[in-house]
C-alpha atoms as a PDB file:
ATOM      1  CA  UNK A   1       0.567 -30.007   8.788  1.00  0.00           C
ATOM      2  CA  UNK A   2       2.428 -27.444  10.396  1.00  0.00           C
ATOM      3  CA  UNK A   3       3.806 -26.299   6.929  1.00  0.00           C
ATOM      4  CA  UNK A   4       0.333 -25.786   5.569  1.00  0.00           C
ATOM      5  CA  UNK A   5      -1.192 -24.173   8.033  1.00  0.00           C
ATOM      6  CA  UNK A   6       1.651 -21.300   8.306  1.00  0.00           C
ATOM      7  CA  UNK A   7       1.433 -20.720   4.543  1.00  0.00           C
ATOM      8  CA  UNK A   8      -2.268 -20.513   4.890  1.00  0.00           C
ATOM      9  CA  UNK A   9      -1.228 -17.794   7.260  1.00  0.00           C
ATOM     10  CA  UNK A  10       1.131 -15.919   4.933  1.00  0.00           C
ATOM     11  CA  UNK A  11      -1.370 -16.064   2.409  1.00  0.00           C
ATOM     12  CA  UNK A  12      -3.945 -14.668   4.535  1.00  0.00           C
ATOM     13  CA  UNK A  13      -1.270 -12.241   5.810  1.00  0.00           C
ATOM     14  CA  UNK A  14      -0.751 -11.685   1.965  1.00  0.00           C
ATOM     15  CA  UNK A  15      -4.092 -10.657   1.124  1.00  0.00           C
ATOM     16  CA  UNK A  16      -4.776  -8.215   3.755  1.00  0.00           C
ATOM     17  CA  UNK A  17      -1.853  -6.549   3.146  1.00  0.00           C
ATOM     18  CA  UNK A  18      -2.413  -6.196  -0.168  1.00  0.00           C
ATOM     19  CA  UNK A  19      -6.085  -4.806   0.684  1.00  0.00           C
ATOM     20  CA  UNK A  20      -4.643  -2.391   3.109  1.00  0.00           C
ATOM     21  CA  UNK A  21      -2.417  -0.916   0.347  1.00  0.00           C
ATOM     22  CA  UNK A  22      -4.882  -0.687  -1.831  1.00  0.00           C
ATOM     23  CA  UNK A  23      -7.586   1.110   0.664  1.00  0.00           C
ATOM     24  CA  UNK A  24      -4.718   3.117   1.710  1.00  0.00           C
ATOM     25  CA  UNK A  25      -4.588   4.789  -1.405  1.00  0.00           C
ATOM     26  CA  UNK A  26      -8.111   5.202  -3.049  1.00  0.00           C
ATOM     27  CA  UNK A  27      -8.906   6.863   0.669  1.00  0.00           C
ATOM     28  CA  UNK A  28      -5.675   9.036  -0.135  1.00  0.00           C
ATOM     29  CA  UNK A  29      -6.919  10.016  -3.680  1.00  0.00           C
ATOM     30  CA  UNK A  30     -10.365  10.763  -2.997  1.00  0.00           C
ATOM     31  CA  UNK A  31      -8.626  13.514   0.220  1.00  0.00           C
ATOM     32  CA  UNK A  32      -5.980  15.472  -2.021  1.00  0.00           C
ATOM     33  CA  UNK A  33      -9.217  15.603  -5.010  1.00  0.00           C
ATOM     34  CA  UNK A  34      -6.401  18.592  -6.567  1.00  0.00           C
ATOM     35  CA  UNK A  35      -3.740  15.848  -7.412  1.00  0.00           C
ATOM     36  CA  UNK A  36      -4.159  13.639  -9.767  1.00  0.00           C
ATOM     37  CA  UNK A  37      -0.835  10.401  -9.108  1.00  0.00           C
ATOM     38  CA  UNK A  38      -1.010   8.943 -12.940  1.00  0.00           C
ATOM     39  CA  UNK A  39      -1.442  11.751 -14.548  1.00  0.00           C
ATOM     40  CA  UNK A  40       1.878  12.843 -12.492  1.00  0.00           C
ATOM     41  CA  UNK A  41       4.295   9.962 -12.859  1.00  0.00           C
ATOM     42  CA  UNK A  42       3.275   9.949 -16.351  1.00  0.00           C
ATOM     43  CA  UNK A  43       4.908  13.713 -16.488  1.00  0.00           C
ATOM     44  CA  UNK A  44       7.690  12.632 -14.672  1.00  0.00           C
ATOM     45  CA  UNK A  45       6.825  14.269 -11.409  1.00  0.00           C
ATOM     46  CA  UNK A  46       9.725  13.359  -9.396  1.00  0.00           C
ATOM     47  CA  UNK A  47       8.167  14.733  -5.895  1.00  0.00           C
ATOM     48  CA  UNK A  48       5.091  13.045  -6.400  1.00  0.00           C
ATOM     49  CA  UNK A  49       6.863  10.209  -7.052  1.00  0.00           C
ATOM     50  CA  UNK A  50       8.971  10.740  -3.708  1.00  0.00           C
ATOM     51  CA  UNK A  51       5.754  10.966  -2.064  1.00  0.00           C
ATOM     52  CA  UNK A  52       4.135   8.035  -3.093  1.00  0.00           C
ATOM     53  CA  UNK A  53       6.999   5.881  -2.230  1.00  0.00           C
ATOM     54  CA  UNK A  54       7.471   7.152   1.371  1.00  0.00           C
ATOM     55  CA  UNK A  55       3.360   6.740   1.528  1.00  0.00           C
ATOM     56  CA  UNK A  56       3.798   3.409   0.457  1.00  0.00           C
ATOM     57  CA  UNK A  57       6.865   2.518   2.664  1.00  0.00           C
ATOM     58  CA  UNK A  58       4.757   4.000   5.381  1.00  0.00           C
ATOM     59  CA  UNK A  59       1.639   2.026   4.978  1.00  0.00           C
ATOM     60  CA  UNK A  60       3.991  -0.831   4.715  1.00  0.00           C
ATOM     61  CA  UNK A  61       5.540  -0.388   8.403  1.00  0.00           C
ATOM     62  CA  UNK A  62       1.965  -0.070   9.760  1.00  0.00           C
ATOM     63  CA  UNK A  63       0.414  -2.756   8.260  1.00  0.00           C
ATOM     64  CA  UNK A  64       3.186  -5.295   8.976  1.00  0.00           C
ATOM     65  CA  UNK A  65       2.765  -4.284  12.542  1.00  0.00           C
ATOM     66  CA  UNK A  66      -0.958  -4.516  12.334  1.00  0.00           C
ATOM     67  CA  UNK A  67      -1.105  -7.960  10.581  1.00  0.00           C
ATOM     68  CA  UNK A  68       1.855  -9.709  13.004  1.00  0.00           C
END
């Protein structure tokens, strides 16, 4: 029963996570309105690129502090 109930947890973990991310972002699109991220990495923006992934790895530190 254990088992179950800590994979319920990682799944729950999982999910807000994933929401966080995702939140995260759209709130950091809709504040730099100038810059648009596809239409970047499709051009092969290499800072933006840079700056999305240390965003991301960011987010990622806070949340997994936020959701232990």
């Amino acid at each position: 029963m254990d088992f179950v109930n800590y994979l319920i947890s990682i799944l729950i973990s999982l999910v807000v996570g994933l929401a966080g991310f995702v939140a995260a972002y759209k709130i950091f699109d809709w504040l730099t309105p100038g810059v648009h991220f596809g239409d970047q990495l499709k051009a092969d923006n290499r800072a933006v690129a840079i700056f999305l992934a240390g965003l991301f790895i960011g987010l990622g530190i806070l949340l997994g502090n936020a959701v232990k």
